[in-house]
Protein backbone atom coordinates (compact mmCIF):
# COMPACT_ATOMS: atom_id res chain seq x y z
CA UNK A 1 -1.32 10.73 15.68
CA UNK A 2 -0.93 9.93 12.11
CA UNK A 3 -3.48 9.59 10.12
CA UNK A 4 -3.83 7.22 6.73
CA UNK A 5 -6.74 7.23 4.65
CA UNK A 6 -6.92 4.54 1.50
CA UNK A 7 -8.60 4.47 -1.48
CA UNK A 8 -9.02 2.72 -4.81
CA UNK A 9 -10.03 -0.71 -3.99
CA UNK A 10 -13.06 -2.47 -5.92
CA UNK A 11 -13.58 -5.60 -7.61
CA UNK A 12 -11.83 -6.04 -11.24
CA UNK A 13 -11.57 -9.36 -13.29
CA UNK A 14 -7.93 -11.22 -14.03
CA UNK A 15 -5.56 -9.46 -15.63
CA UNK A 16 -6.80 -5.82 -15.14
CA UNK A 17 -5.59 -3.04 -12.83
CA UNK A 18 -6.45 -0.58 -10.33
CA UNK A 19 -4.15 2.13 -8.22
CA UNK A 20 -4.45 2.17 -4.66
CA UNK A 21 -4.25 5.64 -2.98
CA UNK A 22 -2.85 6.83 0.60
CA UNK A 23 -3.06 10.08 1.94
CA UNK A 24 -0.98 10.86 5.09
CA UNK A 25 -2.00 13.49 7.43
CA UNK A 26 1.45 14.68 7.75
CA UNK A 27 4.55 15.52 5.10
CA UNK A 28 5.42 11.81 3.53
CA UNK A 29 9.00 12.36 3.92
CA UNK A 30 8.68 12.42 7.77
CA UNK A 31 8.59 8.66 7.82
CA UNK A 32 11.58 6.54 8.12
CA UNK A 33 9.72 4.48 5.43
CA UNK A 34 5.81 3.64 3.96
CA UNK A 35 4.26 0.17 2.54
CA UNK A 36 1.45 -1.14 1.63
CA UNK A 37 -0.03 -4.72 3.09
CA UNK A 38 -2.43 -6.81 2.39
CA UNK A 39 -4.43 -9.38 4.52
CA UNK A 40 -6.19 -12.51 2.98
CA UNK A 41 -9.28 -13.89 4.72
CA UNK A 42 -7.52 -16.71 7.42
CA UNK A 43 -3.95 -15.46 6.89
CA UNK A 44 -1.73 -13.24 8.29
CA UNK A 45 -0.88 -9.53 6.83
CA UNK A 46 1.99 -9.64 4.60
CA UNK A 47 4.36 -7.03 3.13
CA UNK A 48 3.59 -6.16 -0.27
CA UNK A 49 5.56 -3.63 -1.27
CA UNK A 50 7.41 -0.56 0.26
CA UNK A 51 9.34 2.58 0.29
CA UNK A 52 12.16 4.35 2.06
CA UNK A 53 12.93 7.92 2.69
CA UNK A 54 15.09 8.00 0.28
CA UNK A 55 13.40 5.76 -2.59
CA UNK A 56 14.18 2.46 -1.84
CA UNK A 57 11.71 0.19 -2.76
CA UNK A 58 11.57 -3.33 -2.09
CA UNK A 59 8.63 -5.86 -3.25
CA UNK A 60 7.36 -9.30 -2.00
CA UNK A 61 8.24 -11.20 -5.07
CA UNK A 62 5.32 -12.64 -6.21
CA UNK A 63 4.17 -9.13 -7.43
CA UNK A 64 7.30 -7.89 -8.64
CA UNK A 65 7.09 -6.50 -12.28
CA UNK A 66 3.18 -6.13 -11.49
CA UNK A 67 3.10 -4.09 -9.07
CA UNK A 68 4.60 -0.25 -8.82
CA UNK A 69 4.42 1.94 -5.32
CA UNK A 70 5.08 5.44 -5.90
CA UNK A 71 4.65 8.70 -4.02
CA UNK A 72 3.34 12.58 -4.61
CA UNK A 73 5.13 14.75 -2.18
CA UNK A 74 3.22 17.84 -2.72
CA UNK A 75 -0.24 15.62 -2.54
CA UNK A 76 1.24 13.47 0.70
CA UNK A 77 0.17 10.70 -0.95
CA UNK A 78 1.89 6.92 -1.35
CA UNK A 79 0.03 4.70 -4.41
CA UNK A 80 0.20 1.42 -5.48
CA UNK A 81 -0.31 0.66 -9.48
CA UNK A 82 -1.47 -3.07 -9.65
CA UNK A 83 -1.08 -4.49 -12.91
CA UNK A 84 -2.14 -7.98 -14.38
CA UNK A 85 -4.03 -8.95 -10.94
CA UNK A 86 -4.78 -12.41 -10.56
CA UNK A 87 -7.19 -14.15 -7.80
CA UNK A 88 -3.99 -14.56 -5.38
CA UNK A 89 -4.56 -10.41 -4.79
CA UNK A 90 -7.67 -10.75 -3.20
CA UNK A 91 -7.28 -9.03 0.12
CA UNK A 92 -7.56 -6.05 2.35
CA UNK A 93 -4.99 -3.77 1.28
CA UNK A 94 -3.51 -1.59 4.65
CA UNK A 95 -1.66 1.62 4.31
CA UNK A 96 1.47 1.67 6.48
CA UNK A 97 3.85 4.50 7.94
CA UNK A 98 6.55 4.44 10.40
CA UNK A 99 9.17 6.31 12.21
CA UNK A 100 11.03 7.84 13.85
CA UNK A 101 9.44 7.36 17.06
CA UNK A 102 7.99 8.89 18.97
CA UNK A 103 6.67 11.42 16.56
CA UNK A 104 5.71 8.78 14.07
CA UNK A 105 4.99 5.41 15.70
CA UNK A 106 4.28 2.55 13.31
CA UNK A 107 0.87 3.92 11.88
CA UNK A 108 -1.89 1.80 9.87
CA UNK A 109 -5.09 2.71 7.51
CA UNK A 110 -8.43 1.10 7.63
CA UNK A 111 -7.71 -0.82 4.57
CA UNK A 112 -9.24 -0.62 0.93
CA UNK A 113 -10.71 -4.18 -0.31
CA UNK A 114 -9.14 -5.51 -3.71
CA UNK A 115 -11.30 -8.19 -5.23
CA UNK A 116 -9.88 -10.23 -8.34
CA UNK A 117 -12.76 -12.95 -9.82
CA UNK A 118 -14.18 -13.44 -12.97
């Protein structure tokens, strides 16, 4: 079992930033892919951003050019730099890991809480 531990959430006005954290109990590069999702209060969780194996990264649009994910192999840890946040970020932020099954089913964190208000 995989295990995904976030970090870096907290409350921060329009227009600043903060860096989300994931740690991965096992070597980052043994997932077919990682992302990071988010989950408003009465909607459903939605990609934010992600990355493959091999680098590819691919971004819900309405953060792209604000938002960066990254990794640290040697730290087994994914991030996500958030840049010029607006009110629209507000959510639970989930950690996500998957494949190849059966070693790595599709794995979640607990979430981190990103709150944007003035």
């Amino acid at each position: 079992q995989v295990q995904l531990v976030e970090s870096g959430g907290d409350w921060v006005q329009p227009g600043g930033s903060l860096r989300l954290s994931c740690a991965a109990s096992a070597s980052i590069f043994s997932f077919n892919a990682m992302g990071w999702y988010r989950q408003a209060p009465g909607k459903e969780r939605e990609l934010v951003a992600e990355i493959s194996r091999g680098g590819n990264t691919n971004y819900k649009a309405s953060v792209k050019g604000r938002f960066t994910i990254s990794r640290d192999s040697a730290k087994n840890t994914m991030y996500l730099q958030m840049n010029s946040l607006q009110s629209e970020d507000t959510a639970l932020y989930y950690c996500n890991a998957r494949g190849p099954p059966p070693a790595y089913p599709n794995s979640w964190g607990q979430g981190t809480q990103v709150t944007v208000s003035s």
